[in-house]
C-alpha atoms as a PDB file:
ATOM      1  CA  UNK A   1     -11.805   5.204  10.212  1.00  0.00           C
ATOM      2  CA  UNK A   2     -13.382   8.506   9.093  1.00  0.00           C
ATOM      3  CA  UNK A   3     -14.180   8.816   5.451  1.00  0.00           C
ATOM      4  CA  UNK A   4     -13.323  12.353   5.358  1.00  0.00           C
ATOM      5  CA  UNK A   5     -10.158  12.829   2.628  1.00  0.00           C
ATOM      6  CA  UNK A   6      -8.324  15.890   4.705  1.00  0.00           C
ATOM      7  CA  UNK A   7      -8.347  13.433   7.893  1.00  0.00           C
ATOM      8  CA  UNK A   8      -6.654  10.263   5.828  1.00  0.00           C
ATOM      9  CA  UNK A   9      -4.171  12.786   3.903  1.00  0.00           C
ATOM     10  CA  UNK A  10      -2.758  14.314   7.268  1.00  0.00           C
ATOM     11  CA  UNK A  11      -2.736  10.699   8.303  1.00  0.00           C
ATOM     12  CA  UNK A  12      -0.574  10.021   5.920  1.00  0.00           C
ATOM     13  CA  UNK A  13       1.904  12.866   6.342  1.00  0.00           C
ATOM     14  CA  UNK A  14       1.816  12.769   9.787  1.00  0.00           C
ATOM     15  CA  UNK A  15       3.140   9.238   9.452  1.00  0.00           C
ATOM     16  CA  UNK A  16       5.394   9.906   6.522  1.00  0.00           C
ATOM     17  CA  UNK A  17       7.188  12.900   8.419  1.00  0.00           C
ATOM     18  CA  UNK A  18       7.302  10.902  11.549  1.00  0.00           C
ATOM     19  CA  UNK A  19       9.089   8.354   9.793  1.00  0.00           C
ATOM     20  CA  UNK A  20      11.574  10.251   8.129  1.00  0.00           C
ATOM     21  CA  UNK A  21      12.528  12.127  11.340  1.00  0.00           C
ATOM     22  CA  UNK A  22      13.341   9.000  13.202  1.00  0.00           C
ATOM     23  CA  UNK A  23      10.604   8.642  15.363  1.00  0.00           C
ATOM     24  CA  UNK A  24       8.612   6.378  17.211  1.00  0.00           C
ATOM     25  CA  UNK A  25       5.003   7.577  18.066  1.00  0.00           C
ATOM     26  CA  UNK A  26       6.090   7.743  21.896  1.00  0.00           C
ATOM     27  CA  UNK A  27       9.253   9.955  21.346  1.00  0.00           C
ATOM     28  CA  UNK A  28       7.015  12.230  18.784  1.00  0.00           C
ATOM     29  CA  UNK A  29       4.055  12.261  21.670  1.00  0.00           C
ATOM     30  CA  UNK A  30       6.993  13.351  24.078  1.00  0.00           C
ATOM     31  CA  UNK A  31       7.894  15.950  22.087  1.00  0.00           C
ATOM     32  CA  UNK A  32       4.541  17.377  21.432  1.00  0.00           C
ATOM     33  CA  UNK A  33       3.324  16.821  24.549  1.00  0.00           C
ATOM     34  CA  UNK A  34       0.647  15.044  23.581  1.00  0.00           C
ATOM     35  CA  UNK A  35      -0.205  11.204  24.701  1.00  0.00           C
ATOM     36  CA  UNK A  36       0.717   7.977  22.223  1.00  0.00           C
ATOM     37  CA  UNK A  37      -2.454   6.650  22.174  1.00  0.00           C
ATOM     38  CA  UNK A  38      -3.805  10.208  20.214  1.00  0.00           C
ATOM     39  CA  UNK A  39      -0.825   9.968  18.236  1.00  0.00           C
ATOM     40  CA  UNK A  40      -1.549   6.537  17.042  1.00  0.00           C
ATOM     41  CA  UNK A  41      -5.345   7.651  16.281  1.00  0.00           C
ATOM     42  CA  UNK A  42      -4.391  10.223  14.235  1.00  0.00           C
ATOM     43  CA  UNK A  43      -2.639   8.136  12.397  1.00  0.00           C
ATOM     44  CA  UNK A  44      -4.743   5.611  11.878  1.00  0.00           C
ATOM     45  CA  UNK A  45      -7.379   8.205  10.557  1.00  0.00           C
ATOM     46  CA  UNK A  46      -9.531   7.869  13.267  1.00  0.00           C
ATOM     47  CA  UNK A  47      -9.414  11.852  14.514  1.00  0.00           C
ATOM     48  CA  UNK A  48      -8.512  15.072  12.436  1.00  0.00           C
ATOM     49  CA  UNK A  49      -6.492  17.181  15.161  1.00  0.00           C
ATOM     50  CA  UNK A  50      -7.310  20.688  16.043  1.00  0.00           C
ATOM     51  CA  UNK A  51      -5.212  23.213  13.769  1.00  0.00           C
ATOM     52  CA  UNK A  52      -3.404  24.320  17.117  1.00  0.00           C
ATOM     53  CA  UNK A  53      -2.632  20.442  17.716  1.00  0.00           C
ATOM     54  CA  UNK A  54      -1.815  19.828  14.132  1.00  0.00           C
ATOM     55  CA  UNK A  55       0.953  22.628  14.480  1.00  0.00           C
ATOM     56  CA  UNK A  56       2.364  21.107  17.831  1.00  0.00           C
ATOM     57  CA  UNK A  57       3.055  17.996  16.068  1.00  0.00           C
ATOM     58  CA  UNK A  58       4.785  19.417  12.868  1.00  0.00           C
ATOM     59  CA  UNK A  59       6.348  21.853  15.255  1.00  0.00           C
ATOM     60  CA  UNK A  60       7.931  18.758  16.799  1.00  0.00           C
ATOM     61  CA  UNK A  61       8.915  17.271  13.464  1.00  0.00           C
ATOM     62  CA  UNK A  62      10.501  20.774  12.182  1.00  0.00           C
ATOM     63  CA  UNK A  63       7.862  21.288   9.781  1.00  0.00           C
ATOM     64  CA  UNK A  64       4.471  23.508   9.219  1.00  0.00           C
ATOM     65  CA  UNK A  65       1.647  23.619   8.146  1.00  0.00           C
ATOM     66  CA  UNK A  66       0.885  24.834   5.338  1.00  0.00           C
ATOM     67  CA  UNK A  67      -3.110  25.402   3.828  1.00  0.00           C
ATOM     68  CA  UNK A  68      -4.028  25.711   0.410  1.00  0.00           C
ATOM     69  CA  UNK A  69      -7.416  25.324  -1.558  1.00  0.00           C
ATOM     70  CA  UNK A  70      -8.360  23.980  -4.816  1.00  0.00           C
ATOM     71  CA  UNK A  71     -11.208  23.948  -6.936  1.00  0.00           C
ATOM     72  CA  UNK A  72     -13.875  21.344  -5.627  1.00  0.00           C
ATOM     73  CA  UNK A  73     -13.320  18.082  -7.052  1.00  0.00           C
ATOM     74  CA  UNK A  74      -9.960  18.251  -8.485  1.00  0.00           C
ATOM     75  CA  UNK A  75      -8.890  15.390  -6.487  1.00  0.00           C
ATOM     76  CA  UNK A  76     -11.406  13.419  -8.720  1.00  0.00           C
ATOM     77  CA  UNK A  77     -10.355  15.246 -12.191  1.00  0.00           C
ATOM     78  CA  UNK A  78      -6.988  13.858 -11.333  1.00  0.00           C
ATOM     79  CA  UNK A  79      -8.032  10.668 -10.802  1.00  0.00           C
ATOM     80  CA  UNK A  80     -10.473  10.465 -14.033  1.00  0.00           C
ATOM     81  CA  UNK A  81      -8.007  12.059 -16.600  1.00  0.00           C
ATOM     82  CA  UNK A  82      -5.114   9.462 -15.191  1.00  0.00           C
ATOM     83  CA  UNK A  83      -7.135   7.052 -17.134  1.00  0.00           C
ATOM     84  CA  UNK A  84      -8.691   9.117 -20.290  1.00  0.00           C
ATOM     85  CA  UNK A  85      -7.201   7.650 -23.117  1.00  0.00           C
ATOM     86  CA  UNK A  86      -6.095   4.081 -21.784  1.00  0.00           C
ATOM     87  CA  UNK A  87      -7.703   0.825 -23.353  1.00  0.00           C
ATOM     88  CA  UNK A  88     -10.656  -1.161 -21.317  1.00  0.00           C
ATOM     89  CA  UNK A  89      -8.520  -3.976 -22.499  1.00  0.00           C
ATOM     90  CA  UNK A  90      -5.128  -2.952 -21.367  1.00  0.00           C
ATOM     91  CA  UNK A  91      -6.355  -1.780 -17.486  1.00  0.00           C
ATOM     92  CA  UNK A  92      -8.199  -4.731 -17.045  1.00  0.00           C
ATOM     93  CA  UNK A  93      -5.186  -7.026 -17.939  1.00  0.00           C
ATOM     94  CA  UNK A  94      -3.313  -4.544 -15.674  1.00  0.00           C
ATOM     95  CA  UNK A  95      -5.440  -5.556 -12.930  1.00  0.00           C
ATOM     96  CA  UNK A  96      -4.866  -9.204 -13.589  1.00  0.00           C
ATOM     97  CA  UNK A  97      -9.013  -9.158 -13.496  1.00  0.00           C
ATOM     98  CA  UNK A  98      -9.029 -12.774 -15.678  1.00  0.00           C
ATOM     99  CA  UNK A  99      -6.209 -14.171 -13.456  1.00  0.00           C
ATOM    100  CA  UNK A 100      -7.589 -13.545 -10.463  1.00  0.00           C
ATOM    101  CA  UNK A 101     -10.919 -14.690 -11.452  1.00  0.00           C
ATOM    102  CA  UNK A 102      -9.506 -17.944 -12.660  1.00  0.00           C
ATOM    103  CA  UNK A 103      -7.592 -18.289  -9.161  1.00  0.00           C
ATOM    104  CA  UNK A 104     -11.235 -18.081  -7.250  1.00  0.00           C
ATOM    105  CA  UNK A 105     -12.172 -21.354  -8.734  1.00  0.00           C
ATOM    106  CA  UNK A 106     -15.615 -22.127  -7.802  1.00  0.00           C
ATOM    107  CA  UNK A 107     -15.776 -19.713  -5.166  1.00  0.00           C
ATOM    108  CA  UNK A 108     -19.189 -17.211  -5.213  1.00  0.00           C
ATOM    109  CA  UNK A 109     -18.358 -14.153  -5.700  1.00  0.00           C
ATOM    110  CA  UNK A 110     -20.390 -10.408  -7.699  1.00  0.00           C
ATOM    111  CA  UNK A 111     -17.857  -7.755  -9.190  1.00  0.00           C
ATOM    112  CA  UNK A 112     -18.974  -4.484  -7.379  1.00  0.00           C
ATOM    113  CA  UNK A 113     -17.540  -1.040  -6.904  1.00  0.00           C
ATOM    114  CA  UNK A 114     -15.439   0.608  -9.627  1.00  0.00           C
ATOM    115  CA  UNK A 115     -14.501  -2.846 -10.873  1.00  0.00           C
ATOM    116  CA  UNK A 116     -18.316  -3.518 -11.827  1.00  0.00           C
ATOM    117  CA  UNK A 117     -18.779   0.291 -13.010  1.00  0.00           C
ATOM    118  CA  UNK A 118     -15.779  -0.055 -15.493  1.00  0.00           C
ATOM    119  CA  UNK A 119     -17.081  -3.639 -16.845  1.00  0.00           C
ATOM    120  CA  UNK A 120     -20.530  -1.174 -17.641  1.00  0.00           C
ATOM    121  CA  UNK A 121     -18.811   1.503 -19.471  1.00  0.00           C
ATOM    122  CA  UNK A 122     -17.781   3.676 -16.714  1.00  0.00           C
ATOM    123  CA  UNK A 123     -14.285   5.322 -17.765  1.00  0.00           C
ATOM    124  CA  UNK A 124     -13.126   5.455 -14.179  1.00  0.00           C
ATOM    125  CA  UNK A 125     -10.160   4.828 -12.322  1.00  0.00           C
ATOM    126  CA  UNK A 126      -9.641   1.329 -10.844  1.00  0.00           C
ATOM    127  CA  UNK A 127      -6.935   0.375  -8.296  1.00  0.00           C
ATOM    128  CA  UNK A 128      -7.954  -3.299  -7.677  1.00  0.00           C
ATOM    129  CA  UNK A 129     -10.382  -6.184  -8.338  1.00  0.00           C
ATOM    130  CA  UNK A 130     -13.660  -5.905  -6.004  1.00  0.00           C
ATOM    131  CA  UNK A 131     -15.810  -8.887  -5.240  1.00  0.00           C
ATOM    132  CA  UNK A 132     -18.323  -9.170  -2.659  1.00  0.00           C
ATOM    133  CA  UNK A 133     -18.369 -12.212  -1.160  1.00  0.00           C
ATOM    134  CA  UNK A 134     -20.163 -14.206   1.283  1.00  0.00           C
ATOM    135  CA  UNK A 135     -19.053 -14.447   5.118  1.00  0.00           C
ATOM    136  CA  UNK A 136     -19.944 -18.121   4.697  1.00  0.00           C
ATOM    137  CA  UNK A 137     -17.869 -18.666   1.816  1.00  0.00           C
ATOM    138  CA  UNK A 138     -14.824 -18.136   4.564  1.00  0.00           C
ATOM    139  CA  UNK A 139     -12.943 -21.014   4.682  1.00  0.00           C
ATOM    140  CA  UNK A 140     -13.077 -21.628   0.658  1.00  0.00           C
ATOM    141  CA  UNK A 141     -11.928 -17.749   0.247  1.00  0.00           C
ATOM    142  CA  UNK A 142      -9.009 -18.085   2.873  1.00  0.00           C
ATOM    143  CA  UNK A 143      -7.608 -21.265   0.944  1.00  0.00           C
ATOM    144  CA  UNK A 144      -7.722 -19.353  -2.536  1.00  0.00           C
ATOM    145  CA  UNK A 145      -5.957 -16.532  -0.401  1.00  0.00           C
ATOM    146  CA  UNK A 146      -3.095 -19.767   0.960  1.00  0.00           C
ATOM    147  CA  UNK A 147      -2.929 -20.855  -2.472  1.00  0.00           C
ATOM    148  CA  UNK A 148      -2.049 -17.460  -4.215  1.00  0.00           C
ATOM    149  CA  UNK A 149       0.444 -16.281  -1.520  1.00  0.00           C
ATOM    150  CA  UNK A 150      -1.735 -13.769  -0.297  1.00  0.00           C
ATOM    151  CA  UNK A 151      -0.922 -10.875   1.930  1.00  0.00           C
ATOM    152  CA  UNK A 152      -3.870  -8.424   3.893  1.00  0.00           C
ATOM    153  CA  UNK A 153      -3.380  -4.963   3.775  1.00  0.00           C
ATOM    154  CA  UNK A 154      -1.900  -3.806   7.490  1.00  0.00           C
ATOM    155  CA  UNK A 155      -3.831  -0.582   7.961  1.00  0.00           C
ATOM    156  CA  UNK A 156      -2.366   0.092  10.961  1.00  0.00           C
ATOM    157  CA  UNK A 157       1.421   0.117   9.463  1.00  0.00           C
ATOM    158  CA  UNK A 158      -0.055   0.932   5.982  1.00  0.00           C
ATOM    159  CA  UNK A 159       1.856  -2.094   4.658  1.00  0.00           C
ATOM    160  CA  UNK A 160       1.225  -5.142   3.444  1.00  0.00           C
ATOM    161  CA  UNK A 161       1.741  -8.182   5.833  1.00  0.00           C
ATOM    162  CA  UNK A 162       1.654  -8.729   9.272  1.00  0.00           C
ATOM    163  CA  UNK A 163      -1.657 -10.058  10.355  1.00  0.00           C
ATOM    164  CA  UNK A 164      -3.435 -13.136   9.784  1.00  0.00           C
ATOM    165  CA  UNK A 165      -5.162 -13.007   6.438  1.00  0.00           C
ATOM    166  CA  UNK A 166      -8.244 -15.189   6.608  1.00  0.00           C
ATOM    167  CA  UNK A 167     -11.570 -12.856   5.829  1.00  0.00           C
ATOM    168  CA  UNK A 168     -12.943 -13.674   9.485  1.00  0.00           C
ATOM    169  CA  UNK A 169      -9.998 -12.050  11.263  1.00  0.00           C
ATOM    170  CA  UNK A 170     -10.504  -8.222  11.807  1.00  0.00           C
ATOM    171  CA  UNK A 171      -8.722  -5.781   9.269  1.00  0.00           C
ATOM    172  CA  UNK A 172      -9.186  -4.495   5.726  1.00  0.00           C
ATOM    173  CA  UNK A 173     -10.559  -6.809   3.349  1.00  0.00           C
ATOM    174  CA  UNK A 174      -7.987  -6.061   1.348  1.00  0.00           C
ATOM    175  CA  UNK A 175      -5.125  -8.859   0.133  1.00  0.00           C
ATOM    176  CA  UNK A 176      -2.092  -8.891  -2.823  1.00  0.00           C
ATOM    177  CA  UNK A 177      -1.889 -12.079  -4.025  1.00  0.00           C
ATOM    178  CA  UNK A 178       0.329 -13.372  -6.901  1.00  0.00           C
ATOM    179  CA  UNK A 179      -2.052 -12.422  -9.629  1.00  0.00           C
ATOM    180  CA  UNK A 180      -3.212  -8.486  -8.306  1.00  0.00           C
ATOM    181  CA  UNK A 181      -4.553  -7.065  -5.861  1.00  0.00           C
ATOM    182  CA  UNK A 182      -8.257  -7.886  -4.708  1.00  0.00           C
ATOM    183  CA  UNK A 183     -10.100  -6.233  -2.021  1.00  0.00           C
ATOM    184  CA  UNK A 184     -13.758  -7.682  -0.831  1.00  0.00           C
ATOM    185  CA  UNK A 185     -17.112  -6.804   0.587  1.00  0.00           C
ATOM    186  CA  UNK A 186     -18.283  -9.488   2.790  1.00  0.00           C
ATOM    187  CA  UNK A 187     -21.979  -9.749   2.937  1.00  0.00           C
ATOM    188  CA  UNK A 188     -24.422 -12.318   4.282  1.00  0.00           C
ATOM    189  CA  UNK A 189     -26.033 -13.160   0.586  1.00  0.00           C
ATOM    190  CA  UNK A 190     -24.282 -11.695  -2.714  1.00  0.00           C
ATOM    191  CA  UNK A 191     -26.251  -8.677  -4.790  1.00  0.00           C
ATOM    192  CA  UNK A 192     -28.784  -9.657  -7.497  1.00  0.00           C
ATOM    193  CA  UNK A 193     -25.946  -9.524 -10.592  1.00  0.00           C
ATOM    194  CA  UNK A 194     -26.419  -8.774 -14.173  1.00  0.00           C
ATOM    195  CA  UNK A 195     -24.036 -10.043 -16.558  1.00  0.00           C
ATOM    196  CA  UNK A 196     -21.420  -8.544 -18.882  1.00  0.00           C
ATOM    197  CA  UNK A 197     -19.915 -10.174 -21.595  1.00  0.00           C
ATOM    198  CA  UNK A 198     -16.461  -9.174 -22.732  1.00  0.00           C
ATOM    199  CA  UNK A 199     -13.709 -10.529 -24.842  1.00  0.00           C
ATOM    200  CA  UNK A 200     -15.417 -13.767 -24.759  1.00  0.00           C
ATOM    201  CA  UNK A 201     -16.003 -14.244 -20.956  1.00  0.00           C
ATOM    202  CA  UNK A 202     -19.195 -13.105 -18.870  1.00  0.00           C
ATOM    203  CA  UNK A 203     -18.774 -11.372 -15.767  1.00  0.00           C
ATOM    204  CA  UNK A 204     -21.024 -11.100 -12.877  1.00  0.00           C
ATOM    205  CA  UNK A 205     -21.411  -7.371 -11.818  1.00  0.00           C
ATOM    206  CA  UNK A 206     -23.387  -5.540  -9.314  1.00  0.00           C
ATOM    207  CA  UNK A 207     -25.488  -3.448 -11.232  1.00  0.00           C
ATOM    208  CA  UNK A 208     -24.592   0.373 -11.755  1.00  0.00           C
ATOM    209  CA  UNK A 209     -27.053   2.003  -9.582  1.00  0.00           C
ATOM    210  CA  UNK A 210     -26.333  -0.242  -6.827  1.00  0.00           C
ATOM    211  CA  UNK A 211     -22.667   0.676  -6.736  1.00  0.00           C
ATOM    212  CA  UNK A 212     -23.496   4.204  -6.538  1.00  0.00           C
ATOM    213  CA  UNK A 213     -25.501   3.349  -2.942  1.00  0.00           C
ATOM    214  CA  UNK A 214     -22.383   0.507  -1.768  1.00  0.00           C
ATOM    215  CA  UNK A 215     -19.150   2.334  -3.033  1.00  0.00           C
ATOM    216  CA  UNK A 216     -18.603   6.011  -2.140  1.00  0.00           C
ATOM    217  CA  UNK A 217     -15.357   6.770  -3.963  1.00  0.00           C
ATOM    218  CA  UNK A 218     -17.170   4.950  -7.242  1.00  0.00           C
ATOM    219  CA  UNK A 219     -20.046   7.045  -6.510  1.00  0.00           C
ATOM    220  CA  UNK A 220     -18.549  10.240  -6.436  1.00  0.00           C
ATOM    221  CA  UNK A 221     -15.801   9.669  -9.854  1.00  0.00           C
ATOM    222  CA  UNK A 222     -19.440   8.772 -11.556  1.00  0.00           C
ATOM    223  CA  UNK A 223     -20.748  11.792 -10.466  1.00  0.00           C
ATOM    224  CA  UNK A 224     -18.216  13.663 -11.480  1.00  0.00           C
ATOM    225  CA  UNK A 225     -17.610  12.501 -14.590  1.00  0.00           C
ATOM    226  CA  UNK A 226     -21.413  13.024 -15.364  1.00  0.00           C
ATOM    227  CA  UNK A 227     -21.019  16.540 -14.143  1.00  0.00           C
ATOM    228  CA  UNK A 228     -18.179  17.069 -16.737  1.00  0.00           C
ATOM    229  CA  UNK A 229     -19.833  15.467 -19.537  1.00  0.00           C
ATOM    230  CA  UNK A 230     -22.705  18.155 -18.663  1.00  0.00           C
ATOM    231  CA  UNK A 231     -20.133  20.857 -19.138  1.00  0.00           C
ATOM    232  CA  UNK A 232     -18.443  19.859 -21.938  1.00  0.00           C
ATOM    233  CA  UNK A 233     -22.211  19.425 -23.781  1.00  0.00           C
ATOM    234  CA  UNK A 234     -23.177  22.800 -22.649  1.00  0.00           C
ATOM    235  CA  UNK A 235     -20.028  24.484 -23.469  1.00  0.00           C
ATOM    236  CA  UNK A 236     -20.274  22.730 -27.208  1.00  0.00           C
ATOM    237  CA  UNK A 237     -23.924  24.219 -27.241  1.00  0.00           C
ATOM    238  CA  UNK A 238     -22.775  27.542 -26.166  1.00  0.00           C
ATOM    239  CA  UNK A 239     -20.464  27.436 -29.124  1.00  0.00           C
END
C-alpha cells in the first residue's frame, strides 16, 4: 500500500460511499465501467485514480468530487493538539501499555514508534502499543495473541477479524486483544534499547533518533512539533 495520505483518504471514501449506496465492488465497477479488480485496488490503497476516473466512480455513486486545500501540515496540528493538555499518565493507561506488557510474559520485545517517542518526552499522539519483535519469537507471540483473544486487523475489509492471526501469516501486524490494541514490527534481531523508567517500571524503548529513521508518521508529528516550538520561540522573541 502507498504511503501517500490523499491515496488512503479516497480509499476510505470510496469504500465508505460504496457501502452506503448498496454496493458490491462488481455492481459499482459495472456502473463505472471500470473492471473489479481496479476497484478493489483502489480501495485497498494500492492506486490513486486519475481525477477523470475518480469522477466516474462518484458519478456512479451520485456524488462529486469536491477539492479543497489546507495549510501544509494541518493534518498533523490536528493530531498534536488532540493530545495537548492530556496526562502522560492518563494516555498511557488509556492504551492499556502496563496490561499489555504484563500479558507478553517473557516474550522479547523493544517499544518503538510513537509508543517509544512518548515514553521519551515526545507529546505526540499515540493510537496503540508498538513493539518490535522477533520473527523467531513466532510461536511464543501467537500464543500470547490465543491467550488474550486477539483479533488482526483485516486491511482488506478495514475490520477487525477474519484472517488467521499468527505473526507468520501475511497481513498487518496489527491485533486487538483484551487489554488494547498492539501493532508490531517484526525484525530478525530487536534494536539496541535504552531504558525508561516510569511510575516505578522500566521500559525498553527504541531510542528517539532511531524512530525517526523506522516510523514515518512518528517522524513527521516530531518534526512538526519541533517546527512549532521554533515558531512559538521566535514569535515570543519577536515580542
Amino acid at each position: 500500500m502507498t504511503e501517500s495520505r490523499l491515496v488512503r483518504q479516497f480509499a476510505h471514501a470510496l469504500r465508505h460511499e460504496r457501502e452506503r449506496a448498496g454496493l458490491t465492488q462488481q455492481a459499482l465497477a459495472a456502473r463505472a465501467g471500470l473492471s473489479q479488480a481496479a476497484i478493489a485496488r483502489i480501495e485497498r490503497g494500492d492506486r490513486l485514480p486519475s481525477l477523470t476516473t475518480a469522477e466516474r466512480l462518484l458519478t456512479a455513486l451520485d456524488r462529486q468530487l469536491r477539492v479543497e486545500v489546507e495549510p501544509l501540515d494541518s493534518h498533523l496540528d490536528a493530531a498534536l493538539d488532540e493530545t495537548a493538555g492530556v496526562d502522560l499518565a492518563e494516555r498511557l493507561d488509556h492504551l492499556g501499555l502496563d496490561r499489555l506488557l504484563t500479558a507478553l510474559g517473557d516474550l522479547p520485545y523493544v517499544l518503538t514508534g510513537s509508543t517509544a517517542a512518548v515514553l521519551q518526552g515526545a507529546p505526540i499522539p499515540v493510537e496503540a502499543v508498538e513493539i518490535a519483535a522477533r520473527w523467531r519469537d513466532s510461536p511464543a507471540f501467537a500464543a500470547f495473541l490465543e491467550r488474550t483473544h486477539a483479533q488482526r486487523w483485516n486491511a482488506r475489509w478495514e475490520e477487525w477479524g477474519g484472517v488467521r492471526h499468527e505473526p507468520e501469516e501475511p497481513g498487518a501486524h496489527r491485533w486487538r486483544t483484551r487489554h488494547g490494541e498492539l501493532r508490531a514490527r517484526m525484525v530478525e534481531e530487536l534494536p539496541a534499547p535504552i531504558e525508561v523508567r516510569l511510575g516505578g517500571r522500566t521500559y525498553p524503548v527504541e531510542p528517539l533518533v532511531q524512530v525517526e529513521v523506522t516510523d514515518r508518521r512518528a517522524a513527521d508529528l516530531l518534526r512538526r512539533h519541533r517546527q512549532r516550538l521554533a515558531a512559538d520561540a521566535a514569535g515570543g522573541s519577536a515580542g
